[in-house]
Protein backbone atom coordinates (compact mmCIF):
# COMPACT_ATOMS: atom_id res chain seq x y z
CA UNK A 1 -96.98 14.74 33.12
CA UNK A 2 -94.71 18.05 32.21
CA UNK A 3 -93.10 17.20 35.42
CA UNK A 4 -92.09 14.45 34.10
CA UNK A 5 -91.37 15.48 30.94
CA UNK A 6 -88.61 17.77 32.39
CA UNK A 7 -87.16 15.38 34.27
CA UNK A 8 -87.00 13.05 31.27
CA UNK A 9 -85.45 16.01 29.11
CA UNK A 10 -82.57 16.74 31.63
CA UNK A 11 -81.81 13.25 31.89
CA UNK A 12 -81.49 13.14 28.29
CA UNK A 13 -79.37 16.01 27.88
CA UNK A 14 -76.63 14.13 30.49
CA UNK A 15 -76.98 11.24 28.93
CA UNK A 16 -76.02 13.43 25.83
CA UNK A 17 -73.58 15.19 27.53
CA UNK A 18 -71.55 11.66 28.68
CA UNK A 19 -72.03 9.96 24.93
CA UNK A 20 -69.90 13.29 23.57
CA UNK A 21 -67.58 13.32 26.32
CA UNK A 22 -66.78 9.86 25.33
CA UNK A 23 -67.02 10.31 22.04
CA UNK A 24 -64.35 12.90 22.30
CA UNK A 25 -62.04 10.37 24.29
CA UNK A 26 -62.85 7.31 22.05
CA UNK A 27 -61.50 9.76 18.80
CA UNK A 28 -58.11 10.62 21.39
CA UNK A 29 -57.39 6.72 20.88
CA UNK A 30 -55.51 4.61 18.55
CA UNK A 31 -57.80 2.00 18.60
CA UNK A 32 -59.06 2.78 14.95
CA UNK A 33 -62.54 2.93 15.65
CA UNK A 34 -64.12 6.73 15.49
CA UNK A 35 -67.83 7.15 17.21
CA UNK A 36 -68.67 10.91 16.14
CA UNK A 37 -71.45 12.49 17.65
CA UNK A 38 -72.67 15.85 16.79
CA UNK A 39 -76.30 17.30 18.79
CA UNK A 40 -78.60 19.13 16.79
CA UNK A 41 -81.93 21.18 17.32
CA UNK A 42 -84.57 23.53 15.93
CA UNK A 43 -86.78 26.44 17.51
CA UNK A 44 -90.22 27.12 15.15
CA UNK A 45 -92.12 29.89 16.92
CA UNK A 46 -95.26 30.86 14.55
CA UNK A 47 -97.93 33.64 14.71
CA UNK A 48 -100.66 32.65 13.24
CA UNK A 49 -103.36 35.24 11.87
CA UNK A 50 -106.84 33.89 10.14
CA UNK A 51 -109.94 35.54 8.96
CA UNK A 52 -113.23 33.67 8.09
CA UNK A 53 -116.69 33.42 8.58
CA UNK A 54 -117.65 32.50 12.07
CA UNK A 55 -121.35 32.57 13.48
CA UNK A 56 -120.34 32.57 17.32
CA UNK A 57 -117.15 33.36 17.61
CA UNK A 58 -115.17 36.63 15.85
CA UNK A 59 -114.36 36.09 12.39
CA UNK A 60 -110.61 36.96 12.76
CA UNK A 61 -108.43 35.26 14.89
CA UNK A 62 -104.58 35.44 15.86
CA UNK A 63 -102.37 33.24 18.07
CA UNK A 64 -98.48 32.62 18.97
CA UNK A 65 -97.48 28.70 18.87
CA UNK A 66 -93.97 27.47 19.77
CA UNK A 67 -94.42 25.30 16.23
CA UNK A 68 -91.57 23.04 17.06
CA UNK A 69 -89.26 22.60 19.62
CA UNK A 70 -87.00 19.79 18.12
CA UNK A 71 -83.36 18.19 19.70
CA UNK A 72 -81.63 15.27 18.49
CA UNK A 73 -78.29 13.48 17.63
CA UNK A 74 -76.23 12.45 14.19
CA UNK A 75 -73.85 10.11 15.04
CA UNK A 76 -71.44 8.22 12.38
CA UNK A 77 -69.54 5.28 13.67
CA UNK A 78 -66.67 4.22 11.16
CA UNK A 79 -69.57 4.40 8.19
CA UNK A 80 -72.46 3.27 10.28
CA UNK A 81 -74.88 6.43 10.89
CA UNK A 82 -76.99 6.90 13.87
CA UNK A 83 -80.38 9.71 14.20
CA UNK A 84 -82.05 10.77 17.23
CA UNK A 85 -85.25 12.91 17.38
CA UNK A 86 -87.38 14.26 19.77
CA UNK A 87 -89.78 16.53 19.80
CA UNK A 88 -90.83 18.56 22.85
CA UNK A 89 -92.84 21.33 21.83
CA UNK A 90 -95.83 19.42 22.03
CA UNK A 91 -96.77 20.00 18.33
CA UNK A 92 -98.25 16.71 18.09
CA UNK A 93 -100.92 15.32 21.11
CA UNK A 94 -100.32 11.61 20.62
CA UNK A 95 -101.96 9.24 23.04
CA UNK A 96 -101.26 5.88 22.27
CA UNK A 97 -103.70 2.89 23.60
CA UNK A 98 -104.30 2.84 26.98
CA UNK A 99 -102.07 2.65 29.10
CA UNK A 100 -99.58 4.30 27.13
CA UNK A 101 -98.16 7.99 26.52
CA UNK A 102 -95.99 9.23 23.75
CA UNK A 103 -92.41 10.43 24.57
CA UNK A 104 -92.36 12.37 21.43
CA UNK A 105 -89.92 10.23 19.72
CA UNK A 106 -89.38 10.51 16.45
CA UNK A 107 -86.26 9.38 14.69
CA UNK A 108 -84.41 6.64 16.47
CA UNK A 109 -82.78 4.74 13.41
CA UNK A 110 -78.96 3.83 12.41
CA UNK A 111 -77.58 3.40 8.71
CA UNK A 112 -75.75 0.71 7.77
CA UNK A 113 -73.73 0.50 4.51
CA UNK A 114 -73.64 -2.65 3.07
CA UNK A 115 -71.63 -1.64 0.21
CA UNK A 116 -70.39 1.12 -1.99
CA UNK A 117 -73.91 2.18 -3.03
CA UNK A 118 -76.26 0.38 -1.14
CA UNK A 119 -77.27 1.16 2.62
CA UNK A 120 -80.06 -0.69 4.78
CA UNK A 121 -81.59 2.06 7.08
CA UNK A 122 -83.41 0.50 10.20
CA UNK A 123 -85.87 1.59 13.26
CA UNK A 124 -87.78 4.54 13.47
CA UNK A 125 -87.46 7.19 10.63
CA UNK A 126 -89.89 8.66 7.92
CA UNK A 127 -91.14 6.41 5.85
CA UNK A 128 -89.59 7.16 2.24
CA UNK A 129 -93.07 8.28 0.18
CA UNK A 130 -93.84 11.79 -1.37
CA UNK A 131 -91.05 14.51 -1.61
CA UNK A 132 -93.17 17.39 0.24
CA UNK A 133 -93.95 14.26 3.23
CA UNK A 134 -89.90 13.55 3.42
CA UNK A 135 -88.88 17.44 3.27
CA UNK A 136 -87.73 18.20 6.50
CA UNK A 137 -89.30 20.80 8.04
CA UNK A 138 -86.65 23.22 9.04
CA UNK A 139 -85.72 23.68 5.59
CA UNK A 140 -89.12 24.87 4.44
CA UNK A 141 -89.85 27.74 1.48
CA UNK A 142 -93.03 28.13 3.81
CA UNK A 143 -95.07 28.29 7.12
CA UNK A 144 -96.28 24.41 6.74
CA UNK A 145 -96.76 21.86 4.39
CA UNK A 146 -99.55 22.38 1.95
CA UNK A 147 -103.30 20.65 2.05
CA UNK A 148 -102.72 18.19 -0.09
CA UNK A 149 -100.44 16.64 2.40
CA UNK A 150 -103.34 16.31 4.81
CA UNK A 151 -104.89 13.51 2.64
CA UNK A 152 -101.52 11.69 1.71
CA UNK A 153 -99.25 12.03 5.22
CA UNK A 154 -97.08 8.38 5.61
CA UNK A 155 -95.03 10.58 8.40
CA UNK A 156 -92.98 8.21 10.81
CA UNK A 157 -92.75 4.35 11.26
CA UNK A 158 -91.12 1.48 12.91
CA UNK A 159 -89.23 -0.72 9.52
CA UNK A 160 -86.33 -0.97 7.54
CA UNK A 161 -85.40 0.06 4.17
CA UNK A 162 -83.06 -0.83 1.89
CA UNK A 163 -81.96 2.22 -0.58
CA UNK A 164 -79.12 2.76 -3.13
CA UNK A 165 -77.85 4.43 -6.39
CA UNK A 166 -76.31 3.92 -9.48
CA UNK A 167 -74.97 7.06 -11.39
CA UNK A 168 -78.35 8.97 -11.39
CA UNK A 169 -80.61 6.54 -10.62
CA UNK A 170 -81.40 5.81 -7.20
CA UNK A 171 -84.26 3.79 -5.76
CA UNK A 172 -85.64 2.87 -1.61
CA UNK A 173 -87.50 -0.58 -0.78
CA UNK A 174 -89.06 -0.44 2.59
CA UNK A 175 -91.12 -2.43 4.94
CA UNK A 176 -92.94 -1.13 8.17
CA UNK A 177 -95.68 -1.97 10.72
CA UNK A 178 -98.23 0.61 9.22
CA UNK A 179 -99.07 1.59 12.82
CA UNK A 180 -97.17 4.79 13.10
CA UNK A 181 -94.49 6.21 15.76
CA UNK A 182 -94.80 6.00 19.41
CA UNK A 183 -96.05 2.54 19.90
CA UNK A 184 -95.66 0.84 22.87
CA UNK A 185 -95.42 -2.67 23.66
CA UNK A 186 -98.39 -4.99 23.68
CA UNK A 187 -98.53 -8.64 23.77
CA UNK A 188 -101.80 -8.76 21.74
CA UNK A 189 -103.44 -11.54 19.56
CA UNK A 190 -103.42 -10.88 16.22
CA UNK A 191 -104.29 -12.04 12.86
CA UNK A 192 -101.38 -10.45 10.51
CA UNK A 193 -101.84 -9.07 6.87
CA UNK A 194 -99.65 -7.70 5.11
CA UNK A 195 -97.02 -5.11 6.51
CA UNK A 196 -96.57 -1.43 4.76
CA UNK A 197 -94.17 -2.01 1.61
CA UNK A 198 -93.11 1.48 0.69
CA UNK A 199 -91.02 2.07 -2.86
CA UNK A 200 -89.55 5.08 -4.09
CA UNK A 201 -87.26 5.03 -7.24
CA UNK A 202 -86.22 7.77 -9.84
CA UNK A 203 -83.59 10.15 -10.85
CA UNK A 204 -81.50 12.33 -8.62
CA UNK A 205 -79.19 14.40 -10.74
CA UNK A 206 -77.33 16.51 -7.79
CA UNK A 207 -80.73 18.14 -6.21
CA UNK A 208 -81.05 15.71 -3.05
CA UNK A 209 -77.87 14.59 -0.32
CA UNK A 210 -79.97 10.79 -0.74
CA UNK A 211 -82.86 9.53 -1.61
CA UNK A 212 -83.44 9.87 1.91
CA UNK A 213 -82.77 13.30 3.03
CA UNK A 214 -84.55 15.63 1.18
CA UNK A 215 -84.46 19.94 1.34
CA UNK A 216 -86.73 22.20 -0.07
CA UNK A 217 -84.25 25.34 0.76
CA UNK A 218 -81.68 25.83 2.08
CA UNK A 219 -78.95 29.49 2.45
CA UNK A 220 -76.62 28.01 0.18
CA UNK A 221 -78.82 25.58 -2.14
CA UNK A 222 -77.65 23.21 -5.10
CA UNK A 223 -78.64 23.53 -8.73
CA UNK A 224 -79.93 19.86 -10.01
CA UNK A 225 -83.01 18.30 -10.61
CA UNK A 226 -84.76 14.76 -9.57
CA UNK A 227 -88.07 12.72 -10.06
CA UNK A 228 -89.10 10.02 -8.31
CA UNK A 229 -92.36 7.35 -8.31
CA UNK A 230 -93.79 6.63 -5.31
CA UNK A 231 -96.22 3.68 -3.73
CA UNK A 232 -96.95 2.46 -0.88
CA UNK A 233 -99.39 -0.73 0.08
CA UNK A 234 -100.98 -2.60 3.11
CA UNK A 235 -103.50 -5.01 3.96
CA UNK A 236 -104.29 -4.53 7.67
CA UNK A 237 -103.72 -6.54 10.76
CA UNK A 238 -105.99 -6.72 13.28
CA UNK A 239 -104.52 -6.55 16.69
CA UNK A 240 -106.45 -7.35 19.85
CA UNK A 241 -110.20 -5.28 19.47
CA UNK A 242 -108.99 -3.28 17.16
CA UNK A 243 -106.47 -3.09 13.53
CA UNK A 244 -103.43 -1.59 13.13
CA UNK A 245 -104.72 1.11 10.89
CA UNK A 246 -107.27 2.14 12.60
CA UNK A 247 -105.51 3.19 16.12
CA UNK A 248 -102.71 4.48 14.23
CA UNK A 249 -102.17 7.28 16.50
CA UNK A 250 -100.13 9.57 14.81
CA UNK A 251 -99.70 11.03 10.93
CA UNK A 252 -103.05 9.60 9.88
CA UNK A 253 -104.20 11.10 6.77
CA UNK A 254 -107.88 11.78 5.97
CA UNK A 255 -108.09 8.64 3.95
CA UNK A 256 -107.31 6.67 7.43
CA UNK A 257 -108.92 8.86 9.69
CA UNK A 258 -112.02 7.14 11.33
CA UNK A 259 -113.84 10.27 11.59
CA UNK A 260 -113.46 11.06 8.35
CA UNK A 261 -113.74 7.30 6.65
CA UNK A 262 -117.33 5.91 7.45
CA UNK A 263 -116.13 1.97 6.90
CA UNK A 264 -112.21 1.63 8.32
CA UNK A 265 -113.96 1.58 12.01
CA UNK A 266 -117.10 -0.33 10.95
CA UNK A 267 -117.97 -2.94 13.12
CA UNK A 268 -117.31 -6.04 13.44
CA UNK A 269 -114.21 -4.63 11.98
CA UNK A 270 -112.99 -5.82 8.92
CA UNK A 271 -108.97 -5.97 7.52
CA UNK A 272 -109.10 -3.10 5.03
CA UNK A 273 -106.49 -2.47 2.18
CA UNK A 274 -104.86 0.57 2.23
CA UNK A 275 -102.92 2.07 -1.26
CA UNK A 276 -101.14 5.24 -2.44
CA UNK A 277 -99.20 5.82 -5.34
CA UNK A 278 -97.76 9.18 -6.47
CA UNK A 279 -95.06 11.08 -8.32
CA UNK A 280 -92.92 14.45 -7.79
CA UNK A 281 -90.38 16.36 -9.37
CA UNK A 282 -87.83 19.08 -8.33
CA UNK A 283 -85.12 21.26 -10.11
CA UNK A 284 -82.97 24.46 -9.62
CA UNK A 285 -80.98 26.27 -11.68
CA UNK A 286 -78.16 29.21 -11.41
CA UNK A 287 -80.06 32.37 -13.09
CA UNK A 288 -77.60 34.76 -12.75
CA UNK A 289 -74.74 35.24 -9.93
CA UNK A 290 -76.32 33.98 -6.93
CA UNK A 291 -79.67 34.50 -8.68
CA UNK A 292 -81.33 30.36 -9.03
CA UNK A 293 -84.82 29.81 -9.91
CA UNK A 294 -86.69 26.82 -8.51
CA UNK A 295 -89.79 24.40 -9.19
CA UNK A 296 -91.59 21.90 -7.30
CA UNK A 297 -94.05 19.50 -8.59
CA UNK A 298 -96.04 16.14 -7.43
CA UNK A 299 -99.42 14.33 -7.63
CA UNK A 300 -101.22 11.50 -5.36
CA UNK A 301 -103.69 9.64 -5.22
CA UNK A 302 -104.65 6.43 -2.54
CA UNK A 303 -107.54 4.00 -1.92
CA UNK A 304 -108.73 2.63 1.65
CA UNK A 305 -111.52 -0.40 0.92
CA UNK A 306 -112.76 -2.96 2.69
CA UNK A 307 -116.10 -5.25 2.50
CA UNK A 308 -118.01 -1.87 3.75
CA UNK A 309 -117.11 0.09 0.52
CA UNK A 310 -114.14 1.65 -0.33
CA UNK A 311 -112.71 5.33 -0.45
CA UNK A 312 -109.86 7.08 -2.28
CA UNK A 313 -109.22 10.85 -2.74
CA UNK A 314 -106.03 12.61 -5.17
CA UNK A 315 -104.33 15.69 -4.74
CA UNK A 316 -101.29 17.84 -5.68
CA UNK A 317 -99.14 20.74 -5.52
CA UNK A 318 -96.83 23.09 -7.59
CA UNK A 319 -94.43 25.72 -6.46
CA UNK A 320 -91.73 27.90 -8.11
CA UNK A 321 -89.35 30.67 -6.58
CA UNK A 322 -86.44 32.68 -6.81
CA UNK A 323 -83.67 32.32 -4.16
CA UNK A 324 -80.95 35.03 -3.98
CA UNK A 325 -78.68 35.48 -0.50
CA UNK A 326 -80.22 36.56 1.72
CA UNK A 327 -84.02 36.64 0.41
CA UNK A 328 -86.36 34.13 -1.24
CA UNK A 329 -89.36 34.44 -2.61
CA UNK A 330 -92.14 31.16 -3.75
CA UNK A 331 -95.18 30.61 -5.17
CA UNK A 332 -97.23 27.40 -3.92
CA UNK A 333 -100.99 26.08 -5.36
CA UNK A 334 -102.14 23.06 -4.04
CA UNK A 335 -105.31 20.76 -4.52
CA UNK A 336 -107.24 17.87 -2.60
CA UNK A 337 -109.86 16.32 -4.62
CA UNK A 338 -111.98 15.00 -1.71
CA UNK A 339 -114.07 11.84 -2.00
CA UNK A 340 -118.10 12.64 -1.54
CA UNK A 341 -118.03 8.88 0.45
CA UNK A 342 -116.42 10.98 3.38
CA UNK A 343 -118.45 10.86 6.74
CA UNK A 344 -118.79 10.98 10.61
CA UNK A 345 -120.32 8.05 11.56
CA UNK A 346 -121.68 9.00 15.39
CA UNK A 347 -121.42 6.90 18.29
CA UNK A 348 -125.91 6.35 17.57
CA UNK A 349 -124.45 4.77 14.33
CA UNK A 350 -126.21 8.15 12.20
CA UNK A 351 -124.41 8.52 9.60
CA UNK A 352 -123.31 12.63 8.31
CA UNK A 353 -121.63 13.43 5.26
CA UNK A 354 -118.60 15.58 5.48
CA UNK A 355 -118.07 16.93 2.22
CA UNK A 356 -118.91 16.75 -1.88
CA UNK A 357 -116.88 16.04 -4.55
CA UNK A 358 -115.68 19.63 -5.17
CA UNK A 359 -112.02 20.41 -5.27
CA UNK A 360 -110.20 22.16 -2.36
CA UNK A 361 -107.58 25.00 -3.26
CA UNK A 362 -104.88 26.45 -2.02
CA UNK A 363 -102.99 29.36 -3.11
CA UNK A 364 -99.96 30.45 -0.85
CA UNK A 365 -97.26 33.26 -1.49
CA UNK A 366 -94.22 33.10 0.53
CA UNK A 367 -91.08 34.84 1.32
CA UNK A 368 -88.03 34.05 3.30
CA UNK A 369 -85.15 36.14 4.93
CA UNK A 370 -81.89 34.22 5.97
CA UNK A 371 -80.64 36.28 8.98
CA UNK A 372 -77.75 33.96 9.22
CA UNK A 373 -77.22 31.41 6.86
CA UNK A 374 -79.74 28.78 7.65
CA UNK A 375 -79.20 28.85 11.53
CA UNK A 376 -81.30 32.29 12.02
CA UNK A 377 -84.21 33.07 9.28
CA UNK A 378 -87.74 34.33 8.99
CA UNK A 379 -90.30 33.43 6.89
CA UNK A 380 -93.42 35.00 6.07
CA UNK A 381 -96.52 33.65 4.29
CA UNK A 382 -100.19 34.29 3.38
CA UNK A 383 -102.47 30.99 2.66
CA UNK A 384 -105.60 31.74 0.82
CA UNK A 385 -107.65 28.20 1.28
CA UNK A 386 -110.53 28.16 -1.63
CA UNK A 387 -113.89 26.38 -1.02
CA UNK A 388 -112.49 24.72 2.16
CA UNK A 389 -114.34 22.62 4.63
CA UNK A 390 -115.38 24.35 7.70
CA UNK A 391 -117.55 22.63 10.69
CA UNK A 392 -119.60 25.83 12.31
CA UNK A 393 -120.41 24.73 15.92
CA UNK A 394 -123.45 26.27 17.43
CA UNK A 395 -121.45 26.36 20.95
CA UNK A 396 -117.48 26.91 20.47
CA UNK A 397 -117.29 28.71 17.21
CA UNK A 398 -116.17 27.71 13.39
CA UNK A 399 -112.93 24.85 12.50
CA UNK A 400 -110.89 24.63 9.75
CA UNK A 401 -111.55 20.96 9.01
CA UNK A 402 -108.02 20.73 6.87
CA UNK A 403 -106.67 21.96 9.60
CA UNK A 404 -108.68 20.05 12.56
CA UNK A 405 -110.41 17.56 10.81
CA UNK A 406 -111.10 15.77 13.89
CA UNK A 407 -113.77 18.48 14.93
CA UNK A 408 -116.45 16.98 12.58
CA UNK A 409 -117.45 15.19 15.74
CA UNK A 410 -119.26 18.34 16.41
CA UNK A 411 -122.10 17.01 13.91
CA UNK A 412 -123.96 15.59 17.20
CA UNK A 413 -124.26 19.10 18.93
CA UNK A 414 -125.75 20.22 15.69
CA UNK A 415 -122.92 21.66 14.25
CA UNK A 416 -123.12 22.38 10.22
CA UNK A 417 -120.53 22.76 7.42
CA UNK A 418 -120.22 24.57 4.96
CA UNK A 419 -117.32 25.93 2.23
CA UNK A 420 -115.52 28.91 3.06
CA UNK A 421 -112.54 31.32 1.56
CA UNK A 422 -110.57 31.71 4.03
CA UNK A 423 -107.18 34.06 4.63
CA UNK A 424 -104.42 33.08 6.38
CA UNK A 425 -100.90 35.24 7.38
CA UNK A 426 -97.77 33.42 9.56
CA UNK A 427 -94.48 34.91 10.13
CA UNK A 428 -91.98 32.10 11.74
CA UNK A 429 -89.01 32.67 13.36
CA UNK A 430 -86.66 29.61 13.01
CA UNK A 431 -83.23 28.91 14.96
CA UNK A 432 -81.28 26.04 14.18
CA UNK A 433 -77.87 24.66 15.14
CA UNK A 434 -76.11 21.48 14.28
């Protein structure tokens, strides 16, 4: 399979190669139409240090991950915008229905204006709900996202969505399959709900490029400010043995994750609906010089039922900073509030409960040095997690279950939980071109 992976990365990068080659020739002519192409890419590599209480295993551990290996395209043809994404660090394992393997695609989508201030965005792109969820990742005041988006990830989907602005004011309407990236093909009866409507609308006073594209930091940021509602609604499809939500392979938040939600994958399966709604807010503002102070703010909460009961959990974050070239410095506390519903249901049908009611915390102080503008930076971190889940397993050793929450499995070799403190320390080294 890396074999093949190779093989399928060189041929890429020819086929790259030829489309800017005749890019470069179709600009040289006088036909009037322009096809610009320009590659891009991003290097994440992340040492990881952690110290908590583990009953087999040590109780500190430490490990280097390449945490993203990313290469893609922006292309603009006379207005029309074209994004390409892949990913081939391997930072997600995503094994779609057999037969099928993931390529690692992410973005594959072209924007289409369809007027002055409206543009209809189509194919596969992140779906447009929660600021932290949409922030793209190389332009990060931290290690990783916080906890909170564990329980409310929307991540990438196959749809369309129309978004504009006027003067301030700038809204998104979009419509996906609620299955997630990396799909393949399958010619599979169904019996169709209702596809993933996504809205976000609000006020973007100079803080975000679009609605779209949003930064937490960048070398040389903007001062502005924005808010924005979120929500996001489906009612599932079910799709050969199975629904679309629950083999959603990829970006599945707790709230959807089958090991974690006791009905979604109760059988005979039954067409659940699946809700979020949530709000955030940003701003920055010049302090002094090159001095700017900035806050981030937002709150979710979302609801899986179906005739088996239903489940919701709600969460948030906050963070603040000062940025002044080169050097930044932020703040970050985040919160799940976990549903007490949560549980492994094992493949004897036994039924073991993951967690209580009790909130989750995290507190995480972070600084960033911009070696070169934001092509070359480093950014340090320690995450202190606060009455966190952790599944001790009599064999391998202790899991963060925000972290691997796929390890509760380990209930049926008599593993435990319990709620730890936990400290963390990363120090990433980013490269970036474009």
């Amino acid at each position: 399979m890396k074999t093949f992976q190779r093989m399928l990365f060189m041929l890429f990068i020819i086929v790259v190669s030829n489309l800017v080659t005749n890019a470069q020739l179709n600009n040289d002519t006088t036909s009037g139409s322009k096809l610009e192409i320009t590659p891009y890419g991003r290097l994440q590599l992340l040492g990881f240090g952690q110290s908590l209480t583990d009953h087999v295993q040590a109780d500190q551990r430490v490990y280097l991950y390449l945490k993203e290996a990313r290469f893609g395209l922006h292309g603009n043809d006379d207005g029309t915008k074209l994004d390409v994404q892949f990913a081939f660090g391997g930072e997600d394992i995503v094994v779609a229905p057999s037969p099928g393997v993931s390529l690692q695609l992410l973005d594959f989508s072209i924007d289409v204006p369809l007027s002055n201030s409206l543009r209809l965005k189509a194919g596969q792109f992140k779906v447009p709900y929660s600021r932290e969820g949409m922030t793209n990742t190389g332009y990060s005041s931290f290690g990783d996202r916080s906890i909170q988006y564990d329980a409310f990830v929307a991540g990438w989907d196959v749809g369309l969505a129309a978004y504009g602005f006027s003067g301030d004011l700038t809204a998104a309407l979009g419509i996906f399959t609620g299955g997630g990236r990396d799909v393949p093909i399958k010619y599979l009866p169904e019996k169709l709900g209702i596809p993933m409507w996504v809205l976000r609308a609000g006020i973007n006073n100079g803080y975000d490029e679009d609605i779209l594209t949003v930064k937490q930091t960048e070398y040389n940021p903007s001062a502005g400010c924005a808010f924005f509602l979120n929500a996001l609604y489906t009612s599932d499809s079910k799709i050969g043995h199975s629904t679309v939500l629950n083999v959603k392979s990829s970006d599945k938040s707790l709230l959807l994750n089958s090991n974690w939600n006791p009905f979604i994958a109760a059988s005979p399966l039954d067409k659940g609906q699946f809700w979020q709604v949530g709000a955030d807010a940003a701003a920055r503002k010049n302090l002094y010089a090159d001095l700017s102070g900035f806050v981030e703010a937002e709150l979710n909460y979302g609801s899986y039922d179906n005739k088996y009961g239903s489940i919701d959990a709600a969460g948030g974050r906050i963070q603040f900073g000062i940025h002044q070239k080169p050097y930044e410095i932020a703040l970050r506390y985040a919160f799940i509030k976990p549903n007490s519903k949560f549980a492994y249901i094992a493949a004897n049908h036994l039924s073991y409960s993951i967690i209580n009611d009790k909130l989750i915390h995290e507190i995480t102080l972070g600084a960033t040095y911009f070696i070169k503008n934001d092509r070359l930076k480093l950014t340090l971190d320690l995450p202190i997690l606060i009455q966190v889940p952790v599944m001790n397993d009599p064999i391998s050793g202790s899991y963060v279950l925000t972290q691997q929450p796929d390890q509760v499995s380990y209930f049926t070799l008599g593993g435990k939980i319990d709620r730890q403190n936990i400290v963390q320390g990363r120090i990433q080294l980013q490269y970036a071109f474009e």
